[in-house]
Structure formats: C-alpha cells, structure tokens
PDB file of N, CA and C in Angstrom:
ATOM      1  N   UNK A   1      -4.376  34.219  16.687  1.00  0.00           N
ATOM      2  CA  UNK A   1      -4.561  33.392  15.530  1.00  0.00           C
ATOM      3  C   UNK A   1      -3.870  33.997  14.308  1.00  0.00           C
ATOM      4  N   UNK A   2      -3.616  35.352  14.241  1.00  0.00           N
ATOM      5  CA  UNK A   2      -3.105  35.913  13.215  1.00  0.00           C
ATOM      6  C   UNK A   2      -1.864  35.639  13.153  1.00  0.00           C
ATOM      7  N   UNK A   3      -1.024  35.383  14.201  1.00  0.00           N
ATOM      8  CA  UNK A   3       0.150  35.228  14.356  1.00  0.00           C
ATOM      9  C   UNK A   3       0.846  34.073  13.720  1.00  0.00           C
ATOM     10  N   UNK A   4      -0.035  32.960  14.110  1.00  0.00           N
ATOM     11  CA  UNK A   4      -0.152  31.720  13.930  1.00  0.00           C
ATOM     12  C   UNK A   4      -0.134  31.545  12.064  1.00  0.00           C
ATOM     13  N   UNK A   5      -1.228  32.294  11.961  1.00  0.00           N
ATOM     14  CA  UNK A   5      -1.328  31.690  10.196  1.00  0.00           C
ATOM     15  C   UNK A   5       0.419  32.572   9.667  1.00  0.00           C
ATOM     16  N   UNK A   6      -0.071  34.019  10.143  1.00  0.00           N
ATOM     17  CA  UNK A   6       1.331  34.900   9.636  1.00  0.00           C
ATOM     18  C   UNK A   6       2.706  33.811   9.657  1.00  0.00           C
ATOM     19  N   UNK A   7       3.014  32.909  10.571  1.00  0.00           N
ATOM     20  CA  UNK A   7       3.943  31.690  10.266  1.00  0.00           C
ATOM     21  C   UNK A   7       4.127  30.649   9.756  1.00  0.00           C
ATOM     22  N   UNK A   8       2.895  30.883   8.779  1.00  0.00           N
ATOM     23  CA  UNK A   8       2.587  29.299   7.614  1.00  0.00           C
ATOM     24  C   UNK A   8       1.630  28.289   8.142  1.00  0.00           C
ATOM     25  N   UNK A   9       0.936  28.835   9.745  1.00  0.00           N
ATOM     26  CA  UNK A   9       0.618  27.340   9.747  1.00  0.00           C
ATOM     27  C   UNK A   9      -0.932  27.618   9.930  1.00  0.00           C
ATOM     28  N   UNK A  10      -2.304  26.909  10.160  1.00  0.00           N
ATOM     29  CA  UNK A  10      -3.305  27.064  10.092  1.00  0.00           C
ATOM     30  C   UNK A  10      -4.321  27.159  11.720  1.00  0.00           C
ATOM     31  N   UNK A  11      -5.473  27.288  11.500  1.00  0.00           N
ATOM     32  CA  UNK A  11      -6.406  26.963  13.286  1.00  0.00           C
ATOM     33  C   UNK A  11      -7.507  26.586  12.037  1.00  0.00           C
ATOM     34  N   UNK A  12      -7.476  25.450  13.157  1.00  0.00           N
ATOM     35  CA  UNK A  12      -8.595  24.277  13.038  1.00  0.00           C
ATOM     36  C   UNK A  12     -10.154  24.501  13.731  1.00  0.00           C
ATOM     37  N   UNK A  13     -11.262  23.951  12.953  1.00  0.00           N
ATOM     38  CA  UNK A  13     -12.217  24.600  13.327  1.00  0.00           C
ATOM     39  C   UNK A  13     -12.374  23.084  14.132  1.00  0.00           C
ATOM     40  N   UNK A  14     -13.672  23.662  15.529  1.00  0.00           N
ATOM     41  CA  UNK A  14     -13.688  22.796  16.902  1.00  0.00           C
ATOM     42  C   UNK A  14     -14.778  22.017  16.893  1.00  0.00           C
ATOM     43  N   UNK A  15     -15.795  22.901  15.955  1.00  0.00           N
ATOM     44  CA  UNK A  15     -17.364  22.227  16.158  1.00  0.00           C
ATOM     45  C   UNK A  15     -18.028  23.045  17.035  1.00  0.00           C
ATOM     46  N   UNK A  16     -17.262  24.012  17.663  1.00  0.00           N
ATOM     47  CA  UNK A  16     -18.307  24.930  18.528  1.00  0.00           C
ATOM     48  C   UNK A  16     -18.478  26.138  18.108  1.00  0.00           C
ATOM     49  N   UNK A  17     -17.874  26.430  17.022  1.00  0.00           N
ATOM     50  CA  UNK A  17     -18.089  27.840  16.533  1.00  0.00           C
ATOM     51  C   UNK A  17     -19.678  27.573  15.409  1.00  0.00           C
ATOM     52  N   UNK A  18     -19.535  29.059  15.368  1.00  0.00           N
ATOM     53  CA  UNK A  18     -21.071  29.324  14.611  1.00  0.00           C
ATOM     54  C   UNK A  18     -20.254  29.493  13.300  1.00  0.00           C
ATOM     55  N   UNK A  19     -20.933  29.858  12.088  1.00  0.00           N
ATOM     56  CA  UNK A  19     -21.049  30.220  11.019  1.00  0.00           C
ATOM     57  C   UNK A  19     -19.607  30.886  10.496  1.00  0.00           C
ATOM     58  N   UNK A  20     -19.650  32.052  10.736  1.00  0.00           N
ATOM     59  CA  UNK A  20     -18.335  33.143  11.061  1.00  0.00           C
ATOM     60  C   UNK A  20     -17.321  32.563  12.215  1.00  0.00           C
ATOM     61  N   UNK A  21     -16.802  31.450  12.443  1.00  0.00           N
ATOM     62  CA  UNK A  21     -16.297  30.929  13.167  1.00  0.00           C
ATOM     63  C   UNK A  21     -15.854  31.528  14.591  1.00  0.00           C
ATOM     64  N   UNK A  22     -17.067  32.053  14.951  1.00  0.00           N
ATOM     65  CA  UNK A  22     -16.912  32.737  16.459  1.00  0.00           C
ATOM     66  C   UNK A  22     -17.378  31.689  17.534  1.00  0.00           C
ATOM     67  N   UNK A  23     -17.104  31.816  18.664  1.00  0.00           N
ATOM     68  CA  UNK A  23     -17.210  30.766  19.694  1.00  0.00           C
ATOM     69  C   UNK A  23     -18.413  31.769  20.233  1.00  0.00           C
ATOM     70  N   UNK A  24     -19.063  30.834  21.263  1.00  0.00           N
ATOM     71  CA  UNK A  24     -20.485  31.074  22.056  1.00  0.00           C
ATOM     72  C   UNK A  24     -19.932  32.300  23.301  1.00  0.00           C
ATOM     73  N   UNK A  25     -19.839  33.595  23.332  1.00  0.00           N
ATOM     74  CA  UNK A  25     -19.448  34.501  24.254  1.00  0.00           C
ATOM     75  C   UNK A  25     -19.672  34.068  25.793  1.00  0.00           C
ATOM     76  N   UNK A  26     -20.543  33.593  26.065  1.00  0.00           N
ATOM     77  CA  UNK A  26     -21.441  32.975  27.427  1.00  0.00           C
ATOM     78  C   UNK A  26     -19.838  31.721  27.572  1.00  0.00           C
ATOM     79  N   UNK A  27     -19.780  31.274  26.772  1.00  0.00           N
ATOM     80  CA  UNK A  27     -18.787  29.952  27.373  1.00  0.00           C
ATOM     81  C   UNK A  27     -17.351  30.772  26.824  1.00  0.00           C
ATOM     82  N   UNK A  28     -16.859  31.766  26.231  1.00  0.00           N
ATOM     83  CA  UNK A  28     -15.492  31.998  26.541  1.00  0.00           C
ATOM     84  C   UNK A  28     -15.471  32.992  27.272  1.00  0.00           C
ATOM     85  N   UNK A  29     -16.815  33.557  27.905  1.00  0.00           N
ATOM     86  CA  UNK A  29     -16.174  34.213  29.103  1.00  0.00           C
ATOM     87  C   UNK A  29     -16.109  33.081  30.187  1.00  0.00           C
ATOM     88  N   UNK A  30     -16.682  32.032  30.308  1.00  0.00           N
ATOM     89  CA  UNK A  30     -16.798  31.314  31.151  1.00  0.00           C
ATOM     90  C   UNK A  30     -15.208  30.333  31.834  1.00  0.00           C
ATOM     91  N   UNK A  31     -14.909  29.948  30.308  1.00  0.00           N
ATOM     92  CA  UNK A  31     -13.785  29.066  30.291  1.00  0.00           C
ATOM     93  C   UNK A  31     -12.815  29.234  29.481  1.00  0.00           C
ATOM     94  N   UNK A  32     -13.115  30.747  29.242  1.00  0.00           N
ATOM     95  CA  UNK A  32     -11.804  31.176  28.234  1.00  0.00           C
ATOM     96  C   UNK A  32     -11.742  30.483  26.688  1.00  0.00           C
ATOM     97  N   UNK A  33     -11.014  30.602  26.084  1.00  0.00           N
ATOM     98  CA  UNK A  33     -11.054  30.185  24.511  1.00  0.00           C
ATOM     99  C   UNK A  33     -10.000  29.276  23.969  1.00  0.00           C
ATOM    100  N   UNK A  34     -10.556  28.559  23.355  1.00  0.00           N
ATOM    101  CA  UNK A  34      -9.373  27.728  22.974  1.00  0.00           C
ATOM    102  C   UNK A  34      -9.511  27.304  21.224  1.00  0.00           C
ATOM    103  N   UNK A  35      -8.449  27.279  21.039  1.00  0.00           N
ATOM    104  CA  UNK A  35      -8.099  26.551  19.370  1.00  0.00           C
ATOM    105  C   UNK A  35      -7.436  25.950  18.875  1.00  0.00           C
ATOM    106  N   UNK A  36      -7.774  24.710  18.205  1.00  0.00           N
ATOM    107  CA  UNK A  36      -6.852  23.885  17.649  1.00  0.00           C
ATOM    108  C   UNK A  36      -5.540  24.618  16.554  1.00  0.00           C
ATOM    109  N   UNK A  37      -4.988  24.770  15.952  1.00  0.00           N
ATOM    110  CA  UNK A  37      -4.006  24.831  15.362  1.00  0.00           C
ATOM    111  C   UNK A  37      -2.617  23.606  14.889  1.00  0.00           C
ATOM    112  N   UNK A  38      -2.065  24.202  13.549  1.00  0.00           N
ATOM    113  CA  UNK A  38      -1.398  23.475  12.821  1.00  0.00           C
ATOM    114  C   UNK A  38      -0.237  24.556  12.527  1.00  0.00           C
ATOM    115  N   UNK A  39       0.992  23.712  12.908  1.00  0.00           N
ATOM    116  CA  UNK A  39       1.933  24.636  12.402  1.00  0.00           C
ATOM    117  C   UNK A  39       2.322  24.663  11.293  1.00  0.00           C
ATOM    118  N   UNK A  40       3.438  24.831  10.178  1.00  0.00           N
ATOM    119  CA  UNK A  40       3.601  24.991   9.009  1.00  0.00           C
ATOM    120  C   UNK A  40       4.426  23.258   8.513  1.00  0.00           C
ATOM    121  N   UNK A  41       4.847  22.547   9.394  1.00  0.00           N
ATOM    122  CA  UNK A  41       5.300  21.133   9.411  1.00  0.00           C
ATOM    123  C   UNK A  41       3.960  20.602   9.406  1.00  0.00           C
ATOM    124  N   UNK A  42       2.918  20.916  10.367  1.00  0.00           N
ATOM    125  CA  UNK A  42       1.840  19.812  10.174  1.00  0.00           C
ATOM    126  C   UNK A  42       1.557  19.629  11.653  1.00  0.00           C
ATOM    127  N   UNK A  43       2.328  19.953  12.618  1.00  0.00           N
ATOM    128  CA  UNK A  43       2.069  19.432  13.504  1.00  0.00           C
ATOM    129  C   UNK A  43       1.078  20.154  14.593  1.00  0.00           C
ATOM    130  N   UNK A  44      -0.090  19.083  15.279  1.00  0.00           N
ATOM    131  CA  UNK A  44      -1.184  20.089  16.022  1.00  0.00           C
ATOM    132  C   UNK A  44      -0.755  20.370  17.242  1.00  0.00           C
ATOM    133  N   UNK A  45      -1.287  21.684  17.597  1.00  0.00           N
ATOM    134  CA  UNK A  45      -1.080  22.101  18.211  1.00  0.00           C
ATOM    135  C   UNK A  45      -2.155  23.184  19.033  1.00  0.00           C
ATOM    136  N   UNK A  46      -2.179  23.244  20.380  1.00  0.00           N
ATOM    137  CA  UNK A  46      -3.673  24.132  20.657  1.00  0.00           C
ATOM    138  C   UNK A  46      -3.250  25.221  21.892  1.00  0.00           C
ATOM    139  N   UNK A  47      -4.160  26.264  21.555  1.00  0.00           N
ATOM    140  CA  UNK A  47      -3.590  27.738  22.060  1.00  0.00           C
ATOM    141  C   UNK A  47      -4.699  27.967  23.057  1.00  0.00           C
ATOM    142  N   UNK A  48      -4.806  28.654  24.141  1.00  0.00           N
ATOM    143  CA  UNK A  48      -5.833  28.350  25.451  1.00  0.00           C
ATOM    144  C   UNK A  48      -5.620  30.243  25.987  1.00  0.00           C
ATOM    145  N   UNK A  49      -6.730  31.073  25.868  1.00  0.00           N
ATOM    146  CA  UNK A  49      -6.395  32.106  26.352  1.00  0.00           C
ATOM    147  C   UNK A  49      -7.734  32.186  27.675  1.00  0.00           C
ATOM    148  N   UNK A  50      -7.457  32.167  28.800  1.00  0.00           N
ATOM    149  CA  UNK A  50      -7.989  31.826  30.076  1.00  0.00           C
ATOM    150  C   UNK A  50      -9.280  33.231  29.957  1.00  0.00           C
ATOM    151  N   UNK A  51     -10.226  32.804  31.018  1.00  0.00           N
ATOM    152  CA  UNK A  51     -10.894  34.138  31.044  1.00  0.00           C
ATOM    153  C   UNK A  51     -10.419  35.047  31.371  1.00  0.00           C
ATOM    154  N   UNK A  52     -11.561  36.660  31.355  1.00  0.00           N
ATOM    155  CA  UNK A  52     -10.521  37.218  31.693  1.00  0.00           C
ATOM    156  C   UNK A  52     -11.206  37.181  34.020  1.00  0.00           C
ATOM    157  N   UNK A  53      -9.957  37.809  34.498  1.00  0.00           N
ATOM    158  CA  UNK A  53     -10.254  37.740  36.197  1.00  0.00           C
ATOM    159  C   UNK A  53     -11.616  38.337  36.654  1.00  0.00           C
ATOM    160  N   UNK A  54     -12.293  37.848  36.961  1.00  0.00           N
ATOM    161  CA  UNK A  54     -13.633  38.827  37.796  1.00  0.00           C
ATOM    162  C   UNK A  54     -13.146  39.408  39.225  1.00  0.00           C
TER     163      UNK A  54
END
C-alpha cells in the first residue's frame, strides 16, 4: 500500500476493516487480503496478496 500512495494514487477503504483500518486476522489468514485502490489518473484498481501456504 505504501507503494501505491508513494505513486500519487490512493487505497480505498472496504467496509471490513476496523477503526485503524486493519482487516479481521482470522479472514486474511484465511483468504488472504485484499484492497481497493486508485491510481493517480483515478482509475480503480485492486491488489490481492493470497494467504500465506500451510
């Protein structure tokens, strides 16, 4: 995500994060993590980092 803003563009909040915009640990170990994002044109875009392997 740092990368992302570091290039002008933003991450969009999902509705599943808490407060401090952290996701539920129980479901991104489950199904990995995902985030909306905006690049610096505007356009959306979403980033998916898988669990990790058991």
């Amino acid at each position: 995500m740092a990368r992302v803003r570091e290039l002008g563009g933003s991450v969009e909040a999902l509705g599943e994060e808490d407060e401090e915009g952290e996701e539920d640990p129980e479901s991104a170990a489950r199904f990995g993590r995902f985030k909306l994002c905006r690049d610096d044109q505007g356009s959306l875009f979403g980033l998916h980092e898988p669990p990790p392997a058991r």
